[in-house]
Protein backbone atom coordinates (compact mmCIF):
# COMPACT_ATOMS: atom_id res chain seq x y z
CA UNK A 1 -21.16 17.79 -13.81
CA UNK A 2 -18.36 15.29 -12.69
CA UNK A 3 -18.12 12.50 -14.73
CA UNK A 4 -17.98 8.85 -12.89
CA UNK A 5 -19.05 5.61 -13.45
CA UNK A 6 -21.37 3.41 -10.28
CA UNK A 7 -20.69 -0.26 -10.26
CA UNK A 8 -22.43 -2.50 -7.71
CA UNK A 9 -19.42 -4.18 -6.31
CA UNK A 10 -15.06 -3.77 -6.21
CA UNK A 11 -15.26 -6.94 -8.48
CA UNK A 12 -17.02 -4.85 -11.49
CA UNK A 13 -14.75 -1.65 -10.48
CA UNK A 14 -11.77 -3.64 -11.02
CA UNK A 15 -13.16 -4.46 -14.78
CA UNK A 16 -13.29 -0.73 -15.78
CA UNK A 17 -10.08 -0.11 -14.54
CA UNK A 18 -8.55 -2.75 -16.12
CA UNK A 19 -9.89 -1.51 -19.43
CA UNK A 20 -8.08 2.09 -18.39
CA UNK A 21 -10.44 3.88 -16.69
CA UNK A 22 -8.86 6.21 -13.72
CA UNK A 23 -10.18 4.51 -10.54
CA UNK A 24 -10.75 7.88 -9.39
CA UNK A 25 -13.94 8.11 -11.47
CA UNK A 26 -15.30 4.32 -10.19
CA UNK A 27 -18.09 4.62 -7.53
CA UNK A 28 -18.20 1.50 -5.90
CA UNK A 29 -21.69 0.92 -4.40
CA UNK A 30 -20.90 -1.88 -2.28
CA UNK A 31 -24.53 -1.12 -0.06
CA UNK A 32 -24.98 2.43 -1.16
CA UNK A 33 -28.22 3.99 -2.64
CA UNK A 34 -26.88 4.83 -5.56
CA UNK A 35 -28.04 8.29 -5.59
CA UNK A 36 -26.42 9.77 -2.57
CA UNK A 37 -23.19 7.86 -3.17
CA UNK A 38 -23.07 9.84 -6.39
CA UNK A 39 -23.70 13.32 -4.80
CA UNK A 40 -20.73 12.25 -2.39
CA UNK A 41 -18.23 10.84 -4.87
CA UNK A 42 -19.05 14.46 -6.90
CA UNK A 43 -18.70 16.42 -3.84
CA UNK A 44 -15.32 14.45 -3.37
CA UNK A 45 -13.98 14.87 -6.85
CA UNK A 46 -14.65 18.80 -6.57
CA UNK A 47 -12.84 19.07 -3.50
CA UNK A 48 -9.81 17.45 -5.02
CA UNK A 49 -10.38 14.72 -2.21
CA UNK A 50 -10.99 11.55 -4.58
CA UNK A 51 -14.56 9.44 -4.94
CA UNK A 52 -15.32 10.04 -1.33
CA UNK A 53 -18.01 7.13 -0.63
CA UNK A 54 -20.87 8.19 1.55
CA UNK A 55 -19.78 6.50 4.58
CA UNK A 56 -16.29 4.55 5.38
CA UNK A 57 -16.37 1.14 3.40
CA UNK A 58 -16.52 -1.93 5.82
CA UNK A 59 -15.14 -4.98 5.04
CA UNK A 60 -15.14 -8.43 5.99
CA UNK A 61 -11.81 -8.06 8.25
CA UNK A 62 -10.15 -6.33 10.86
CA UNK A 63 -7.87 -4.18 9.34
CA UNK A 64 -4.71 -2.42 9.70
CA UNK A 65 -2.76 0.33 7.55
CA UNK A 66 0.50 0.61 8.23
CA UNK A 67 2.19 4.22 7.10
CA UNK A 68 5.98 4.47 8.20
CA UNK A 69 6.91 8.13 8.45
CA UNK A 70 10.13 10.52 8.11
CA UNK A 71 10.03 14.27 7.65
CA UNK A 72 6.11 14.09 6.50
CA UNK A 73 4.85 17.06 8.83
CA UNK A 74 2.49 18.43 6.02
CA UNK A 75 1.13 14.75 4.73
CA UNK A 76 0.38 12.64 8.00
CA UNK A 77 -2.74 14.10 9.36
CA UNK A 78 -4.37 14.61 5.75
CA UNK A 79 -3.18 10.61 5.07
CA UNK A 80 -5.07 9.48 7.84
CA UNK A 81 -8.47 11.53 7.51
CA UNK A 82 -8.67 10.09 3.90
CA UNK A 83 -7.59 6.84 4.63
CA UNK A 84 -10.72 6.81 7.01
CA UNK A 85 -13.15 8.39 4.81
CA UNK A 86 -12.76 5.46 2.33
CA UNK A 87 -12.22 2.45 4.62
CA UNK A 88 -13.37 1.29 8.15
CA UNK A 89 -9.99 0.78 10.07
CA UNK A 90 -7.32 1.66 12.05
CA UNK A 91 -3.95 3.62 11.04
CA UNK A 92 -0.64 2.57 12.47
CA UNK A 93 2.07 5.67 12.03
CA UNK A 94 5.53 4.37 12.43
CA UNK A 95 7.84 7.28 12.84
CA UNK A 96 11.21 7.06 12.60
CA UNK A 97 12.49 10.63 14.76
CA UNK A 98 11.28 12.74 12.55
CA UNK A 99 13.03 16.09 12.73
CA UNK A 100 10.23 18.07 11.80
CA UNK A 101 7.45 17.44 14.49
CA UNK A 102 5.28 14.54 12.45
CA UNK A 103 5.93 12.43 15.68
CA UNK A 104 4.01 15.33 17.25
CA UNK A 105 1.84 15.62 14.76
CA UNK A 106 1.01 11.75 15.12
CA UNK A 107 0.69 11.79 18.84
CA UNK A 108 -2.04 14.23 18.63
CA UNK A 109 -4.15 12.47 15.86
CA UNK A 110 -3.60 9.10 18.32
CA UNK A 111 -5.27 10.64 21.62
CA UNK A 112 -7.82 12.31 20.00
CA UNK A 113 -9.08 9.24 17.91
CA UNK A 114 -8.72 5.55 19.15
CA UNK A 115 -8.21 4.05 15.58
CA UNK A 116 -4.57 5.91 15.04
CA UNK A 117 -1.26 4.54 16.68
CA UNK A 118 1.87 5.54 16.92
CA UNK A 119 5.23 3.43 17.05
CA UNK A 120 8.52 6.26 17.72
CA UNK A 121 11.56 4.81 16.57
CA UNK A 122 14.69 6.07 16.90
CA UNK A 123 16.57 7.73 14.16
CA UNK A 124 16.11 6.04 10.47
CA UNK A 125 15.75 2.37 10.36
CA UNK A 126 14.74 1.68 6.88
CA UNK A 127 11.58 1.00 5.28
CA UNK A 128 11.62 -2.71 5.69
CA UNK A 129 12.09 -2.62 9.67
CA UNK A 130 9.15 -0.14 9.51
CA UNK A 131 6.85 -2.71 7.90
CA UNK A 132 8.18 -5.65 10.04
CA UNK A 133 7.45 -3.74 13.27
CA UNK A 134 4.19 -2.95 12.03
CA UNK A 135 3.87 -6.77 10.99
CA UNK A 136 4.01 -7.47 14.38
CA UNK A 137 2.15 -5.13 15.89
CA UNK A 138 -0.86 -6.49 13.63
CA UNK A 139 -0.19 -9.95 14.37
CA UNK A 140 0.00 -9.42 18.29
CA UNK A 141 -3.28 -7.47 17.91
CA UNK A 142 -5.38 -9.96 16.02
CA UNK A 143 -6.18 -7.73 12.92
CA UNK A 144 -6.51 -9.80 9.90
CA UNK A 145 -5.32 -7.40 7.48
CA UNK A 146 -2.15 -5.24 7.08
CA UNK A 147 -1.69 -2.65 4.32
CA UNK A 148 1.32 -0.59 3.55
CA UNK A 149 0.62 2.82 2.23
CA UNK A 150 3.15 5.49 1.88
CA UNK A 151 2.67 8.73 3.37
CA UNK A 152 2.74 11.32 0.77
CA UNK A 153 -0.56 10.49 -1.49
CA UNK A 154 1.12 8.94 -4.20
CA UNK A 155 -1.63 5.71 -2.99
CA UNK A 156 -4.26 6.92 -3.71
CA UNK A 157 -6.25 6.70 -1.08
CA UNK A 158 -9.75 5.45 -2.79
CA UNK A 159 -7.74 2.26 -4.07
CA UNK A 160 -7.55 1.27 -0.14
CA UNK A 161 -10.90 -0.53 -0.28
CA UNK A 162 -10.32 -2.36 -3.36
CA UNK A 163 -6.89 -3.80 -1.86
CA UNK A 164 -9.16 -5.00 1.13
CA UNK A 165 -11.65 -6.45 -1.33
CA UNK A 166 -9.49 -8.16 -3.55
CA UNK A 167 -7.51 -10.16 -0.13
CA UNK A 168 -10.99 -12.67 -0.09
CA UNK A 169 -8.72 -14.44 -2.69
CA UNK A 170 -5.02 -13.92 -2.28
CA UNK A 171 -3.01 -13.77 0.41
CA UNK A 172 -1.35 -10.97 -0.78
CA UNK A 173 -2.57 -7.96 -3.02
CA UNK A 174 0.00 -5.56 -4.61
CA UNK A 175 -1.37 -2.49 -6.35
CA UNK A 176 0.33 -2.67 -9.63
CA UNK A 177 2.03 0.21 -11.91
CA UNK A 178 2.91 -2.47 -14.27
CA UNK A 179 -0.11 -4.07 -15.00
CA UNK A 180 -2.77 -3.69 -17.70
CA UNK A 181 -4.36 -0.51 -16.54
CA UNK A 182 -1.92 0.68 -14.64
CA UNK A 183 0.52 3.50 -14.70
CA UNK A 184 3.33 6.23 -13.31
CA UNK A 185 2.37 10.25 -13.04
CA UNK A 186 4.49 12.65 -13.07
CA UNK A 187 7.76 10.88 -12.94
CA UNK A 188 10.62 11.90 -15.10
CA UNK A 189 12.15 9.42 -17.79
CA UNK A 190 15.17 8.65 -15.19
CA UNK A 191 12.78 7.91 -12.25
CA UNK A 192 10.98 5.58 -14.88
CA UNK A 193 13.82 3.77 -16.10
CA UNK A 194 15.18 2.73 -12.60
CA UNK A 195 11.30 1.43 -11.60
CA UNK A 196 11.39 -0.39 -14.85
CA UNK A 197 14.61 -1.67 -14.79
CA UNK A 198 14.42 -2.64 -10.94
CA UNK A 199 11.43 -4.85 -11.82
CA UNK A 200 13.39 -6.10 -14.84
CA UNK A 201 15.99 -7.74 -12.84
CA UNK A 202 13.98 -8.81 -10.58
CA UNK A 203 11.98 -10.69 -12.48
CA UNK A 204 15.10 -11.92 -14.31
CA UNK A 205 16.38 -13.38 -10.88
CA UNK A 206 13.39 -14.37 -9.41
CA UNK A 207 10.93 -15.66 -11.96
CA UNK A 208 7.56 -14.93 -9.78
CA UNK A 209 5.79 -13.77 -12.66
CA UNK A 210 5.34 -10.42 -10.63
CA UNK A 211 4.87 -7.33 -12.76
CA UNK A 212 5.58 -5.10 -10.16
CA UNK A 213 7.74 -6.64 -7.14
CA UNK A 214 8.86 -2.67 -5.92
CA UNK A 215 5.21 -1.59 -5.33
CA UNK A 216 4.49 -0.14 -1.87
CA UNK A 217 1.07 -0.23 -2.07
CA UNK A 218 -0.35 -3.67 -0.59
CA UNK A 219 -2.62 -5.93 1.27
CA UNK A 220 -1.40 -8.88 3.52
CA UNK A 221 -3.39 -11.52 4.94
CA UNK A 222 -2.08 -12.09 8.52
CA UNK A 223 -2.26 -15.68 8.83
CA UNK A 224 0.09 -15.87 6.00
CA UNK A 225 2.67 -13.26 7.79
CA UNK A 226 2.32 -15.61 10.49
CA UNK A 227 3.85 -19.06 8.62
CA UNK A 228 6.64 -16.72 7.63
CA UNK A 229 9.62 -16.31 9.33
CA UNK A 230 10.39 -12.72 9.64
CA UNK A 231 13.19 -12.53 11.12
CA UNK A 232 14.92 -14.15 8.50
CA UNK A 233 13.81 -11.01 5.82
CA UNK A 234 17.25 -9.29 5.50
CA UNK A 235 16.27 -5.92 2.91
CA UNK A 236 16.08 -2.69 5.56
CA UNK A 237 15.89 -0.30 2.35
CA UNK A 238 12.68 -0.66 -0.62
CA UNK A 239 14.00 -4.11 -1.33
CA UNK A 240 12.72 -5.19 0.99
CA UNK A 241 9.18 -5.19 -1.40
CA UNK A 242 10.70 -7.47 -4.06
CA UNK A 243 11.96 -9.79 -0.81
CA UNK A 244 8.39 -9.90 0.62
CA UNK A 245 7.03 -10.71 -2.41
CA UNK A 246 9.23 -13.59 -3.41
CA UNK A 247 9.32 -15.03 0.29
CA UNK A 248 5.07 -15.06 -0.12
CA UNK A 249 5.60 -16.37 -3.40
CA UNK A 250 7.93 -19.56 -2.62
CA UNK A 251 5.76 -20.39 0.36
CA UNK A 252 2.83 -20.99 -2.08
CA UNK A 253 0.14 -18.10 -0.92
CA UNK A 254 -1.99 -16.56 -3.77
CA UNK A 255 -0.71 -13.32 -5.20
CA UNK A 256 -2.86 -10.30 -7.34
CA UNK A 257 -2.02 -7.63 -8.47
CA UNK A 258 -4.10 -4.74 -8.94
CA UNK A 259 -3.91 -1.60 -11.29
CA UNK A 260 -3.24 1.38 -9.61
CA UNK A 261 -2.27 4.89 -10.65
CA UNK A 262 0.82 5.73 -8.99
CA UNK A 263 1.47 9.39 -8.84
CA UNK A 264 4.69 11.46 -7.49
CA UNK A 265 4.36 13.01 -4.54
CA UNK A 266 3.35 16.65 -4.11
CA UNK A 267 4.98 17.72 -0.90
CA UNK A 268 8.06 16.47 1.08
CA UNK A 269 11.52 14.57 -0.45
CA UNK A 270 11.60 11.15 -2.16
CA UNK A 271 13.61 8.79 0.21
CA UNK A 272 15.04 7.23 -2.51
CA UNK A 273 18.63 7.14 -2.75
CA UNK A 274 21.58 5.39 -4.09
CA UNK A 275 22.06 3.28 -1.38
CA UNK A 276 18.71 1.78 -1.18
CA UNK A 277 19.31 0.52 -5.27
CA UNK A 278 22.56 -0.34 -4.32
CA UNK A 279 20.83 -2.90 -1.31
CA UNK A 280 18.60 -4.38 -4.17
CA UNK A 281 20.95 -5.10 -6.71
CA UNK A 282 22.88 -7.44 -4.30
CA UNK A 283 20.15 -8.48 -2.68
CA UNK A 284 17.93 -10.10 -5.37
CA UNK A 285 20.00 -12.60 -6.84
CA UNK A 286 21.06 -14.26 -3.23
CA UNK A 287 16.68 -14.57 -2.73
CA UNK A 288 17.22 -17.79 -4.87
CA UNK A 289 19.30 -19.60 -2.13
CA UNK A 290 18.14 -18.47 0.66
CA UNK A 291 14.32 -18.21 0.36
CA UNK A 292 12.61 -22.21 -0.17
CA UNK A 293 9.86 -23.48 -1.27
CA UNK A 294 7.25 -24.41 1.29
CA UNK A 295 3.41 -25.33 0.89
CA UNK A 296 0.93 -22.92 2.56
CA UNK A 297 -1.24 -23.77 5.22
């Protein structure tokens, strides 16, 4: 018998979790008969595929995930069938050349289902050019969400919906490692100490009250990308996280964040590199000048 918990709405999931409990064994009902969205989340767990919900969630908003690739041959087509088992939307892939056939791999999921798109790039441009392409892409299309995801499951996938939920009331939703309920798996005391000590300075420089300005895993609200200016975001590497969050932040727009359980990837190569920290540390203290305060709306 798998053990979960069924709570009516994403508002009464996010209590539990809070309190520590993994959000893979929350059932959020959210229209469900409770009965066969049990038998599904069970079926789900046992499969090693999550709290599968007995259809797609839909939510309020047109919605966009946004999942930049490199090398991720063996991740991108399982990414995008569980993205759309737990959420009603469409999957942008932004590849950047990948050596290994994922472009390939993309291509094929795109012409054999309308909600998956593609964007080839040419060699690697960075994270942050990634997101800002697919930025636009959502803008220009009139979706009224964006989400970043990585790749390689270490999102999980079932938190997607509660992202979504949570955006009715901030303009921006980070899934949080550093947060009460929240937490790293599978990461070694190194890997740990640079997250920590990343979000350290960060918050040192930039005084957002942000727990966790590196997190990948979020929720934008378009119109708010839209009274940015985004061609003034200068991080290419995963500063460019902590400079998203502090340009949101100085223009006044609503921030949560949300607990998540981040765990390491399972297949593939980190992208993580010296470079990249070496682009944040020089990065975050200039934020202060450059970045002012504006009023949203």
């Amino acid at each position: 018998m798998v053990d979960v918990r069924v709570v009516p709405d994403f508002a009464a999931g996010e209590e539990l979790v809070r309190r520590g409990l993994d959000s893979s064994q929350v059932v959020v009902l959210a229209g469900q008969s409770e009965g066969i969205a049990r038998d599904a989340a069970a079926e789900g767990l046992l499969a090693g595929r999550g709290p599968l919900p007995s259809q797609p969630h839909q939510l309020p908003w047109r919605t966009l995930v946004v999942i930049p690739t490199y090398n991720e041959k063996d991740n991108v087509e399982p990414i995008v069938r569980a993205i759309h088992a737990y959420l009603d939307c469409d999957v942008l892939i932004v590849d950047d050349g990948s050596p290994d056939g994922t472009g390939d791999i993309a291509d094929r999921l795109a012409a054999d289902d309308s909600r998956v798109h593609v964007l080839h790039r040419q060699g690697k441009q960075g994270l942050g050019t990634a997101y800002l392409a697919g930025f636009a892409f959502a803008i220009d299309r009139g979706y009224e969400r964006v989400c970043e995801m990585d790749a390689d499951f270490s999102h999980a996938p079932w938190d997607l919906p509660r992202l979504v939920a949570a955006s009715a009331d901030a303009e921006l939703v980070i899934g949080s490692r550093y947060v009460e309920g929240g937490c790293t798996v599978g990461w070694d005391f190194k890997r740990r100490l640079l997250s920590r000590g990343a979000n350290l300075y960060a918050r040192f420089w930039l005084a957002t009250g942000i727990r966790d300005n590196t997190a990948g895993y979020r929720c934008f609200d378009t119109s708010a990308l839209q009274q940015l200016d985004l061609e003034k975001v200068a991080a290419h590497g995963y500063a460019f996280q902590i400079e998203m969050a502090y340009r949101m932040k100085r223009a006044g727009f609503r921030i949560r964040e949300l607990p998540i359980h981040f765990v390491d990837r399972q297949v593939g190569a980190s992208k993580m590199d010296g470079r990249v920290a070496r682009e944040a540390l020089l990065l975050v203290p200039r934020l202060r000048g450059r970045v002012r305060r504006s009023s949203a709306g």
